[in-house]
Protein backbone atom coordinates (compact mmCIF):
# COMPACT_ATOMS: atom_id res chain seq x y z
CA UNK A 1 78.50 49.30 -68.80
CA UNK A 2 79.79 46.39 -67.24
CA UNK A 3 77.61 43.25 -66.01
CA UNK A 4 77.13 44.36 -62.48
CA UNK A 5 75.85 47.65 -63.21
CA UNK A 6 73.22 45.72 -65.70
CA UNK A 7 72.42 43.96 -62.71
CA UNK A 8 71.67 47.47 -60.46
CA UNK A 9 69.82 48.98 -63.57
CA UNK A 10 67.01 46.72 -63.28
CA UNK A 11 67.12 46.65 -59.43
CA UNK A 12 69.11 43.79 -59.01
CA UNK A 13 72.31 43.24 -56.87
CA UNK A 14 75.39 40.56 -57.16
CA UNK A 15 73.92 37.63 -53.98
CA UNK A 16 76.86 37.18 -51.62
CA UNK A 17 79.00 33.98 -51.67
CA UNK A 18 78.32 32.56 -54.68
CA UNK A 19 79.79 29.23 -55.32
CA UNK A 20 83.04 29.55 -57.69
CA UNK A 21 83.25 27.01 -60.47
CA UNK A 22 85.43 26.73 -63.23
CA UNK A 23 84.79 23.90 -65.57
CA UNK A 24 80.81 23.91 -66.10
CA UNK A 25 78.23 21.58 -67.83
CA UNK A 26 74.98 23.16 -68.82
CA UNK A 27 71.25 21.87 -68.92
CA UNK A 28 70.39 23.59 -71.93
CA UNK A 29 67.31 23.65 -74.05
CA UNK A 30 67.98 27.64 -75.96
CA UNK A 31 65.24 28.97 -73.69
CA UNK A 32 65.12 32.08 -71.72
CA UNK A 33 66.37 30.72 -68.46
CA UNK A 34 69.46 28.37 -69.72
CA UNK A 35 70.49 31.28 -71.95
CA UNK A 36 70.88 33.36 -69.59
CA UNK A 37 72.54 30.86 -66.97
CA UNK A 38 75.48 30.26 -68.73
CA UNK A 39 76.34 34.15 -69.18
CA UNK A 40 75.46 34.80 -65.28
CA UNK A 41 77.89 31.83 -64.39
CA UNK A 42 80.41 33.39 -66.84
CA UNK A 43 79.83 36.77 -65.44
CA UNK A 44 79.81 35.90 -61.59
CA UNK A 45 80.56 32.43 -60.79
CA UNK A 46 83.95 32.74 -62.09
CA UNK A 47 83.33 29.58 -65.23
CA UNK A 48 86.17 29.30 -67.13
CA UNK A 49 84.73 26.71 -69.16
CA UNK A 50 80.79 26.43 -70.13
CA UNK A 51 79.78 23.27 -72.10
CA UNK A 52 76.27 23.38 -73.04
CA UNK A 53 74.70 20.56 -73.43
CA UNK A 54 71.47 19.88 -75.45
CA UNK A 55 69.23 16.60 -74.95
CA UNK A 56 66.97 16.43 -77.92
CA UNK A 57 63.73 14.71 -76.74
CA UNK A 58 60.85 16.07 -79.26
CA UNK A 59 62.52 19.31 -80.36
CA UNK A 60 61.37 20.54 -84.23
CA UNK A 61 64.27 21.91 -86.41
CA UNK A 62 63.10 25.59 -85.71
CA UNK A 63 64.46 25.17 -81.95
CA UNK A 64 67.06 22.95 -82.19
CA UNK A 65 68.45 26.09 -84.36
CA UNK A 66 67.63 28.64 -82.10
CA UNK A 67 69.34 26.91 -79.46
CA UNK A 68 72.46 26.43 -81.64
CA UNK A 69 72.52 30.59 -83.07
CA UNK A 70 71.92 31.42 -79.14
CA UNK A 71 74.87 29.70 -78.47
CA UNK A 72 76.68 31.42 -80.11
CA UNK A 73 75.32 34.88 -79.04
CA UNK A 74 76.74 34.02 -75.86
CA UNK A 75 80.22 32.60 -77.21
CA UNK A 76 80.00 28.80 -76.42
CA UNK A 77 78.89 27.64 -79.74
CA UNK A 78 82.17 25.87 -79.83
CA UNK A 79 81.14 23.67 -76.83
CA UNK A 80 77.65 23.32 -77.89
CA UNK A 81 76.82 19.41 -77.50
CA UNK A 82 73.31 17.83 -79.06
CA UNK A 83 72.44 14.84 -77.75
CA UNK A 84 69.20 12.91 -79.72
CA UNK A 85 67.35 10.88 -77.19
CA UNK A 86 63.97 11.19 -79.04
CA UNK A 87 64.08 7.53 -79.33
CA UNK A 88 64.77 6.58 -75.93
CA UNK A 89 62.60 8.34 -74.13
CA UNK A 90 59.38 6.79 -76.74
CA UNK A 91 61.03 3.41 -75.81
CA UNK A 92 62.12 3.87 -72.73
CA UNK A 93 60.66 5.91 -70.91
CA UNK A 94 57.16 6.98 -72.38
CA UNK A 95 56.29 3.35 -72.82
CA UNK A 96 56.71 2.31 -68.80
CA UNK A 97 54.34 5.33 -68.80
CA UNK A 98 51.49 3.61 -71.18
CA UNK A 99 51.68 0.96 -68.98
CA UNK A 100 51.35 3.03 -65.17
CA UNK A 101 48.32 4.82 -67.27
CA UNK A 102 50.23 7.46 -66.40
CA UNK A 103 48.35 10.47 -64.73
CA UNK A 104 49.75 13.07 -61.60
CA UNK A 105 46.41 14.99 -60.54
CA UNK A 106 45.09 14.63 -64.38
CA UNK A 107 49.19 15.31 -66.37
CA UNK A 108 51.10 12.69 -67.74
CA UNK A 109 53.98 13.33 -66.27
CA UNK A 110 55.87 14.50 -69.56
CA UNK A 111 58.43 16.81 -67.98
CA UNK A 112 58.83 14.72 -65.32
CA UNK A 113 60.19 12.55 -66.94
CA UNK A 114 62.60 14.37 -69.30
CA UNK A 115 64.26 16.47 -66.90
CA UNK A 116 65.57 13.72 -65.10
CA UNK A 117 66.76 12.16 -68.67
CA UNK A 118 68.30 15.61 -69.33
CA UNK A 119 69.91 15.52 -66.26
CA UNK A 120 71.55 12.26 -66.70
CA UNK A 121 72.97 12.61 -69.90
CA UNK A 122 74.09 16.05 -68.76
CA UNK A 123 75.89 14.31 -65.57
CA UNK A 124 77.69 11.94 -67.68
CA UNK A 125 79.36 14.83 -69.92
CA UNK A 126 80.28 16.53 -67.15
CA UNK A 127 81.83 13.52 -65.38
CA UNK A 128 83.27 12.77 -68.98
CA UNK A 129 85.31 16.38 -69.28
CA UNK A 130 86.52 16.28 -65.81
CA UNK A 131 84.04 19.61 -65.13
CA UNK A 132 83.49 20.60 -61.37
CA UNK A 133 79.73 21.48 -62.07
CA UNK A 134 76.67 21.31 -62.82
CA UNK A 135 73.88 23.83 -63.51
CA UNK A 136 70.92 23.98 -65.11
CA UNK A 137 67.65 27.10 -64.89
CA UNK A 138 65.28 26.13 -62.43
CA UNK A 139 63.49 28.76 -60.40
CA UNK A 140 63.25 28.11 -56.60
CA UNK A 141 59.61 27.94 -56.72
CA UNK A 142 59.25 24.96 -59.05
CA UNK A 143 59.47 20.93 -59.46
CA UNK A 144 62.41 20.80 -61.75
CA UNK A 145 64.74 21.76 -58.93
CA UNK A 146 64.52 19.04 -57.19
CA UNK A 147 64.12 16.43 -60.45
CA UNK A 148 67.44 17.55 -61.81
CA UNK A 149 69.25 17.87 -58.63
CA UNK A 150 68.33 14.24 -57.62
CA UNK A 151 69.53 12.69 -60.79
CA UNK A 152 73.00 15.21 -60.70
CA UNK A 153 73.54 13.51 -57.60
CA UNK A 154 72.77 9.85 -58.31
CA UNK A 155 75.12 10.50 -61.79
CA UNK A 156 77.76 13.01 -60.90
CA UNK A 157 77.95 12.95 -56.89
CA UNK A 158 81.26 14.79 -56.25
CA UNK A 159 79.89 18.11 -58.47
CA UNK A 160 78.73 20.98 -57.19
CA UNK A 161 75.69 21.52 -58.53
CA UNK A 162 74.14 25.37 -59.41
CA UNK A 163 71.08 27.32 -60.02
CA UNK A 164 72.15 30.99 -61.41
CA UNK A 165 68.50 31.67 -61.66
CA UNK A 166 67.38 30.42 -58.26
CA UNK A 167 70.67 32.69 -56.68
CA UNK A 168 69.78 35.09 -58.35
CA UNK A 169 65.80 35.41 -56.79
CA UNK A 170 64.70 36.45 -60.63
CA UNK A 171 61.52 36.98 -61.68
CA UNK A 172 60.65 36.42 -65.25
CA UNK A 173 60.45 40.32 -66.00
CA UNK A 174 63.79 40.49 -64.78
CA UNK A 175 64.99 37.71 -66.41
CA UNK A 176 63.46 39.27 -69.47
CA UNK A 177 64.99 42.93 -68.66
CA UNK A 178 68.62 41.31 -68.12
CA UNK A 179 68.33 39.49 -71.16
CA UNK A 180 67.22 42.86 -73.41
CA UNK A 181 70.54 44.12 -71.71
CA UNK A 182 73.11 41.62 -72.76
CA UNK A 183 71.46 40.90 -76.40
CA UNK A 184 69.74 37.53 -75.44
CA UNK A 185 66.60 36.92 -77.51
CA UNK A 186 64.03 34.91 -76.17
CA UNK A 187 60.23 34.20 -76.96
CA UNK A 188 57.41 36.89 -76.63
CA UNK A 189 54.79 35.96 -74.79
CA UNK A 190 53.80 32.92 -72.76
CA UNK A 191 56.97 30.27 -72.04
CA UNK A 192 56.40 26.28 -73.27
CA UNK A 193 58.39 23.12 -72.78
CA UNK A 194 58.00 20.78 -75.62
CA UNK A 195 58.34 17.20 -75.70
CA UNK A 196 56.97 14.47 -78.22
CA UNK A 197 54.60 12.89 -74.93
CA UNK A 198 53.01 16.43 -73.84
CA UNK A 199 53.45 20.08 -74.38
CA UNK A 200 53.86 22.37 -71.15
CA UNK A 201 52.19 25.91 -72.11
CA UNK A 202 53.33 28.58 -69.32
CA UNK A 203 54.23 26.62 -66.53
CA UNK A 204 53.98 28.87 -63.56
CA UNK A 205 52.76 32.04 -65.55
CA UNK A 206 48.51 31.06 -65.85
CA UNK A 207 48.80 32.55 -62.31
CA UNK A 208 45.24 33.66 -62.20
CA UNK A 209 41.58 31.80 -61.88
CA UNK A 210 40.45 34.03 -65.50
CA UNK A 211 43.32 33.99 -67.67
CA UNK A 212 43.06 32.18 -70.86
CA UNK A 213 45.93 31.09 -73.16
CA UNK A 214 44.99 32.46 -76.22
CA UNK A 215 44.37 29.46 -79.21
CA UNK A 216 47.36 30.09 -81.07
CA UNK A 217 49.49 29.10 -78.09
CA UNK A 218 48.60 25.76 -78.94
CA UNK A 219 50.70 23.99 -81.49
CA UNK A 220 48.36 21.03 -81.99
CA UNK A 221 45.20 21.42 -80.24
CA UNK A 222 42.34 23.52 -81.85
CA UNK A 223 39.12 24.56 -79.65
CA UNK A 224 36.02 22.18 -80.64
CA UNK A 225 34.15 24.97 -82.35
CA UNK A 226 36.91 25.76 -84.84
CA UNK A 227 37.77 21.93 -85.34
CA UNK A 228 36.56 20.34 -88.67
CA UNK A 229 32.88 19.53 -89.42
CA UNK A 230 33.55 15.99 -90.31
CA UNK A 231 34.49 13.42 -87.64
CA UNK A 232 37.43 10.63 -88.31
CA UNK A 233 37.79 7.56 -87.65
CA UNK A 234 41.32 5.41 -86.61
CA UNK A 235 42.38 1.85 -85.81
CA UNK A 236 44.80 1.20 -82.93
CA UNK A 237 46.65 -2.17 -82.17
CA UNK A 238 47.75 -2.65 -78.50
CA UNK A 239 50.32 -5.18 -77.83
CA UNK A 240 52.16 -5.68 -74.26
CA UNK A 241 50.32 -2.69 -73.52
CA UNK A 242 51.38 -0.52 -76.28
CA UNK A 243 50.37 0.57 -79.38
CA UNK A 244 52.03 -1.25 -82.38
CA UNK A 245 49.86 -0.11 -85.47
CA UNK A 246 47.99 2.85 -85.85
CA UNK A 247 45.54 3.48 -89.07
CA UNK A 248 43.85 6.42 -90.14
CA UNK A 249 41.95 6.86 -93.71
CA UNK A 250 44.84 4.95 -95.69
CA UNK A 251 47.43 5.72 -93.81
CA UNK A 252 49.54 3.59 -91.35
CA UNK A 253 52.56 3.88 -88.36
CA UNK A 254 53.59 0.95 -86.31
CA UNK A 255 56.58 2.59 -85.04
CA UNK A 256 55.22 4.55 -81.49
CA UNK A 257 57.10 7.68 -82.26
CA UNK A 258 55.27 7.52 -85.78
CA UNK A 259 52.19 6.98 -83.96
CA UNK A 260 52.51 9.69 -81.22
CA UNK A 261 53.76 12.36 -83.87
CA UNK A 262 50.54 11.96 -85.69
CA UNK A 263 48.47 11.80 -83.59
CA UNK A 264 49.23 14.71 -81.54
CA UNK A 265 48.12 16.36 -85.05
CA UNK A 266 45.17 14.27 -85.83
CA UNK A 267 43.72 14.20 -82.44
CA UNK A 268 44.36 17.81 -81.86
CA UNK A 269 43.35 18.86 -84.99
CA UNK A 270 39.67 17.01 -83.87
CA UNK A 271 39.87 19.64 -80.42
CA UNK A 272 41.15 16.64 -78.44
CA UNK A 273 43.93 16.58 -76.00
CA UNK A 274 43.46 20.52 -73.88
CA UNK A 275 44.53 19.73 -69.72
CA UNK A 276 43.62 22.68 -67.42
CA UNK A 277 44.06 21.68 -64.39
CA UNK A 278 45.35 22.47 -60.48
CA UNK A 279 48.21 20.91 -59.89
CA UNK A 280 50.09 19.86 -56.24
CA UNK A 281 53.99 20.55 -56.55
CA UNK A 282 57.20 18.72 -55.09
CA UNK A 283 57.11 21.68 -52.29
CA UNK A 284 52.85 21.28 -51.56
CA UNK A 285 52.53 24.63 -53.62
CA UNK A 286 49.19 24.68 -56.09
CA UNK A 287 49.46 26.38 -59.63
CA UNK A 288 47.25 26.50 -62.47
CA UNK A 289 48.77 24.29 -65.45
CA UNK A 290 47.82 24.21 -69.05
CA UNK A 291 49.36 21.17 -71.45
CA UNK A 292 48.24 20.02 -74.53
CA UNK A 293 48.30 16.18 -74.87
CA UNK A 294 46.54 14.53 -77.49
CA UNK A 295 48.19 11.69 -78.80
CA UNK A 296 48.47 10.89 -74.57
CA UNK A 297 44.99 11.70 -74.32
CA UNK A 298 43.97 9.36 -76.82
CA UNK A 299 46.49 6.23 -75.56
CA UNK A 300 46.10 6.36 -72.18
CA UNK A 301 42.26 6.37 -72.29
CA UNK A 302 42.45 3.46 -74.89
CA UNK A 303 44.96 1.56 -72.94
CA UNK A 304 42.82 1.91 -69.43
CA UNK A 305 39.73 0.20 -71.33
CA UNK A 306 41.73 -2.45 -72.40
CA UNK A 307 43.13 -3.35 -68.86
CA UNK A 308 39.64 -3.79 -67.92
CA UNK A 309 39.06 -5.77 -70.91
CA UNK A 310 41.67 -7.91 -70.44
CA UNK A 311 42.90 -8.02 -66.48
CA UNK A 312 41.64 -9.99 -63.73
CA UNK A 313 39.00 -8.09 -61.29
CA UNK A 314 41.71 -7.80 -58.66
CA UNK A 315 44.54 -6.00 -61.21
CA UNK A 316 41.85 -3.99 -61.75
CA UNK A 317 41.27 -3.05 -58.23
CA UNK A 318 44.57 -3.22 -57.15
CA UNK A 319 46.53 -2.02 -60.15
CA UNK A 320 45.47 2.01 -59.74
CA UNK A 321 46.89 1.77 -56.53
CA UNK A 322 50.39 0.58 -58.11
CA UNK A 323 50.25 3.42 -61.08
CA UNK A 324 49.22 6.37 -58.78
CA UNK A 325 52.72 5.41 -56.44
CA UNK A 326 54.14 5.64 -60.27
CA UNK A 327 53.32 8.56 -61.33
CA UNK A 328 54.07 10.42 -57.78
CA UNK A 329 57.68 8.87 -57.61
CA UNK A 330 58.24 10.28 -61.30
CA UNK A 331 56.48 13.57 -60.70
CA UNK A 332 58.51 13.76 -57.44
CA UNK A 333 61.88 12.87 -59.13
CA UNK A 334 62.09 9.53 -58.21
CA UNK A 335 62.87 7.79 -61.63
CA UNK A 336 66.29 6.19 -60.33
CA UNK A 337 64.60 5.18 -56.77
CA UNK A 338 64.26 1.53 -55.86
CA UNK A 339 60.90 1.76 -55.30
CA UNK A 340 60.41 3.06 -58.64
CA UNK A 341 62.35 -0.04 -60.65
CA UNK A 342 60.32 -2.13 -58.44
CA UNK A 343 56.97 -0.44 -59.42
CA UNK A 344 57.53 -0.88 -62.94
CA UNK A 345 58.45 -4.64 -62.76
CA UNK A 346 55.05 -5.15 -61.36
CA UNK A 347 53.28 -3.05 -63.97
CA UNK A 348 55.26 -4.85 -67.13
CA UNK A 349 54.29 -8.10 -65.05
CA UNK A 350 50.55 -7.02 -65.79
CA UNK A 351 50.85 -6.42 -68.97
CA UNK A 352 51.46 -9.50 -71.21
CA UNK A 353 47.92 -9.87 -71.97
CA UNK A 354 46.93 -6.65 -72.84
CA UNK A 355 46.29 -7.17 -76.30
CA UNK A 356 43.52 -5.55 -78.69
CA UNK A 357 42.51 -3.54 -81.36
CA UNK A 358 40.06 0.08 -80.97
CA UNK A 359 38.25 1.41 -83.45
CA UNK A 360 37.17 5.45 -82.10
CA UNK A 361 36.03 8.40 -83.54
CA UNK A 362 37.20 12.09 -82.84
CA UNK A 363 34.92 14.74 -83.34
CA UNK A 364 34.90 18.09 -81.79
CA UNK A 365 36.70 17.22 -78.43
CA UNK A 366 35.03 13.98 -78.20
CA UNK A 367 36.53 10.10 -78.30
CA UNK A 368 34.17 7.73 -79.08
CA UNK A 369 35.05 3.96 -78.95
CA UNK A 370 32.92 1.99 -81.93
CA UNK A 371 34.66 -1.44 -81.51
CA UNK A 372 37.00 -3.52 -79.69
CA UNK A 373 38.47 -6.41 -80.24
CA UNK A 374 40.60 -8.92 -77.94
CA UNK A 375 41.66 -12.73 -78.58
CA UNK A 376 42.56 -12.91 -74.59
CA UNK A 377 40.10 -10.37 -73.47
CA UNK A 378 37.87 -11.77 -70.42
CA UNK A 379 34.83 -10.81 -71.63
CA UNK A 380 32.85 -13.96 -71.81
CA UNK A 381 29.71 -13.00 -73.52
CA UNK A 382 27.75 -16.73 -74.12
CA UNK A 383 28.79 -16.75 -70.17
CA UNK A 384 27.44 -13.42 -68.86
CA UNK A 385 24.90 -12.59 -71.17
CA UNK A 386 21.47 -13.07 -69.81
CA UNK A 387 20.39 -13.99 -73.88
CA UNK A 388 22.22 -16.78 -73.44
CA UNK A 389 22.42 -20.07 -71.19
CA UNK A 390 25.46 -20.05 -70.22
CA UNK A 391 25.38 -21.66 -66.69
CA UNK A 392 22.39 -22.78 -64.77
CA UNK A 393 21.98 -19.47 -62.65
CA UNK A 394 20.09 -21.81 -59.87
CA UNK A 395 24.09 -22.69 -59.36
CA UNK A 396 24.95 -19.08 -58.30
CA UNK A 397 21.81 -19.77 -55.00
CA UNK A 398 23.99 -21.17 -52.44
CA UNK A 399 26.87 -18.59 -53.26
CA UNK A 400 24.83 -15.97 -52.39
CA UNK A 401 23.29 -17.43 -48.98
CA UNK A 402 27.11 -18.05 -48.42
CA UNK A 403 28.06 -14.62 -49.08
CA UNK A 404 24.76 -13.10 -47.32
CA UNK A 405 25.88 -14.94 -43.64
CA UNK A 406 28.29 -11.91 -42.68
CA UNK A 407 25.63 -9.41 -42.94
CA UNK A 408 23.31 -12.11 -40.88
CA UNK A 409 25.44 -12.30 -38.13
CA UNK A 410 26.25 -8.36 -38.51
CA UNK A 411 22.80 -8.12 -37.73
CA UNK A 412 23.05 -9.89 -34.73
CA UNK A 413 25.82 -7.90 -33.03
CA UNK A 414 23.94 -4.11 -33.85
CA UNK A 415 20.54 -5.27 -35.05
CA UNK A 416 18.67 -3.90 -37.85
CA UNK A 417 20.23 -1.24 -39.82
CA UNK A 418 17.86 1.91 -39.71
C-alpha cells in the first residue's frame, strides 16, 4: 500500500498545492511530530534531500538515542546532525532570563526560548548546504509556529519555509494512526518537551478543567504527600544576578548548569516546582498548561527577594514593568527584535548590585527563606529600626506637612472626601 492510500485509510487526503522542495533542513527533536515531517515531506513535497538537524539543549542520553535509531527508521541517519547548545542556552540565554525574573502568565518562558535557538542553528545549516527549505512540526493551533518562523526568516530569508503537520490539518490521533502505518514509534501517553530551564508536560493535550497528569509524568517533581519526611536545607550565592555557588548537605556546584541540574532533583524531590496554569497564546487562544520547574521555581523566587534587597525603590517599581515587556517579546517570538536587545541592556544595567547569599528550606512544596545576607543590600537596619536611634524622627515633621499640602488643596477644589 502506497503512502497516499495510508493517508485515505485513516480518513485523510493529499492537501492541494503543496509547496515542492528539494533540498530540506529539519527541526528535529525524535518526537512524534518531526518524525513524521520528514517522511510526509519525502512522501509529498517532493524532498530529495532531508537533513535533520538536532539542537541538544537539556536532552538525557535515552533521547538523544531515540532520536538518532528514529533516524534511521526513516532513512536519514546519514544526514542526522547533533548540535550541543546545552551550554549556551544556561549562559546565554537562561541567564538574561534570571535577570527579567522571567514569568509569561506564571511560565518561564522555557520553550520560548529554545525554539527560537533551534531555529537559528537550524537556519544556519540550511543556509550552509545550499538547501531551499526549512521545516520544522508545529501544529497550526500553537505558539511555536510563529517562534520558529520568525527566527527562519531573520536567519535564512530566501527559504521557503514548511509545516507538513500544519498542511496536513492532523490531529494527534492521526498523527499517531499514520505513524502505526509507516513503522514510526513514538511515546505512549501524554507528549513533553524537555529542556534543562523547564519541562513542558502535554502542551495542548490537558484540554479539560478535571484532567490530571498522573505523578509519574513528572520526571522531577513528586506531590507533597509522597515527598520525604525530613526537610533540607541549601545555600545559594547570587552574583550579577545569578547564582554562582550552590550548597546542599556537603555538596557544592558553582557552575549554573551544575546548579540547575540539581536542583531540578533536589527541589522536586521536596514537591517543589508543579505550574498549572491558563495560559494566553501568540493567536489570543487559552489552554490549560502543566510544566514542572523547580530549579526555576526556586531561582527566580530567590532572585526577586534579592532585587528588593538590593535595588532602589524606583527599580523596584519600575523594573516589573521592564521584565513583563521581556517575557511577552520572548513568549511572542521576539528574541532577535530590537526592542528585545534593548530590554535586556536595561535589565543587565540593574543588575550589578545584586549580590547575596539565601539560606531556605524545602519541605513538602514549601520554600522557606531562614537567612540572607548582602554586603550592598539597602537594608539599613540601625537606620529604620524603631530599636534604634538612628535619625531624630522630629526631622521627618516638616516632610510630611510638605507632602500632606496636595491633599490640602485637593480638599479645597471637591471638599471633604465622604
Amino acid at each position: 500500500m502506497g503512502a497516499r492510500e495510508d493517508l485515505e485509510a485513516i480518513g485523510k487526503e493529499v492537501p492541494k498545492d503543496l509547496p515542492k522542495v528539494k533540498k530540506v533542513a529539519v527541526a528535529y527533536s525524535g518526537g512524534l511530530d518531526s518524525a513524521l515531517v520528514i517522511r510526509l515531506l519525502q512522501e509529498f513535497y517532493g524532498a530529495e534531500e532531508v537533513i535533520p538537524v538536532t539542537v541538544n539543549v537539556g536532552l538525557d542520553e535515552e533521547e538523544l538515542e531515540n532520536a538518532r535509531r528514529k533516524a534511521e527508521i526513516v532513512g536519514v541517519a546519514d544526514k542526522w546532525r547533533l548540535i550541543d547548545k546545552v551550554d549556551e542556552f544556561v549562559n546565554e540565554w537562561v541567564t538574561k532570563a534570571i535577570r527579567a525574573n522571567s514569568s509569561y502568565e506564571g511560565y518561564p518562558v522555557s520553550t520560548s526560548m529554545t525554539r527560537q535557538l533551534i531555529a537559528r542553528e537550524v537556519a544556519k545549516v540550511a543556509v550552509e548546504e545550499g538547501c531551499d527549505a526549512l521545516a520544522e512540526g508545529s501544529t497550526g493551533k500553537g505558539n511555536d509556529q510563529f517562534r520558529m518562523h520568525h527566527v527562519f526568516k531573520a536567519f535564512a530569508p530566501e527559504l521557503t519555509v514548511v509545516l507538513p503537520i500544519r498542511d496536513f490539518n492532523f490531529t494527534r490521533q492521526e498523527e499517531m494512526a499514520l505513524c502505526d502505518r509507516w513503522g514510526i514509534p513514538y511515546k505512549k501517553g501524554i507528549g513533553d518537551d524537555r529542556t534543562l530551564w523547564c519541562r513542558s508536560i502535554g502542551s495542548g493535550e490537558v484540554d479539560d478543567l478535571k484532567m490530571q497528569v498522573p505523578p509519574e509524568e513528572y520526571i522531577w517533581w513528586v506531590p507533597p504527600e509522597r515527598a520525604p519526611e525530613e526537610p533540607v536545607e541549601l545555600e545559594i550565592e547570587f552574583d550579577k544576578g545569578i547564582p554562582v555557588r550552590c550548597k546542599v548537605n556537603g555538596e557544592e556546584w558553582t557552575s549554573l548548569k551544575d546548579i540547575i541540574e540539581n536542583l531540578n532533583v533536589l527541589a522536586g524531590r521536596h514537591g517543589i516546582g508543579k505550574i498549572d496554569m491558563f495560559e494566553d497564546g501568540i493567536m489570543g487562544l487559552k489552554s490549560r498548561e502543566v510544566y514542572e520547574a523547580p530549579a526555576a521555581k526556586v531561582i527566580l523566587t530567590l532572585h526577586k527577594d534579592l532585587e528588593q534587597l538590593c535595588l532602589t525603590k524606583e527599580e523596584v517599581l519600575f523594573k516589573p514593568v521592564i521584565d513583563e515587556k521581556w517575557a511577552y517579546m520572548v513568549y511572542h517570538g521576539g528574541w532577535y527584535h530590537p526592542l528585545k536587545r534593548a530590554l535586556d541592556a536595561f535589565i543587565e544595567e540593574t543588575q550589578e548590585f545584586v549580590r547575596g547569599r539565601y539560606r531556605v528550606r524545602l519541605y513538602k512544596g514549601n520554600m522557606e527563606i531562614l537567612e540572607r545576607e548582602s554586603d550592598v543590600g539597602l537594608f539599613a537596619p540601625e537606620i529604620r529600626s524603631l530599636a534604634k536611634k538612628g535619625f531624630d524622627q522630629r526631622d521627618a515633621g516638616p516632610m510630611v506637612k510638605i507632602s500632606a499640602l496636595q491633599y490640602q488643596i485637593l480638599s479645597q477644589r471637591r471638599g471633604r472626601p465622604e
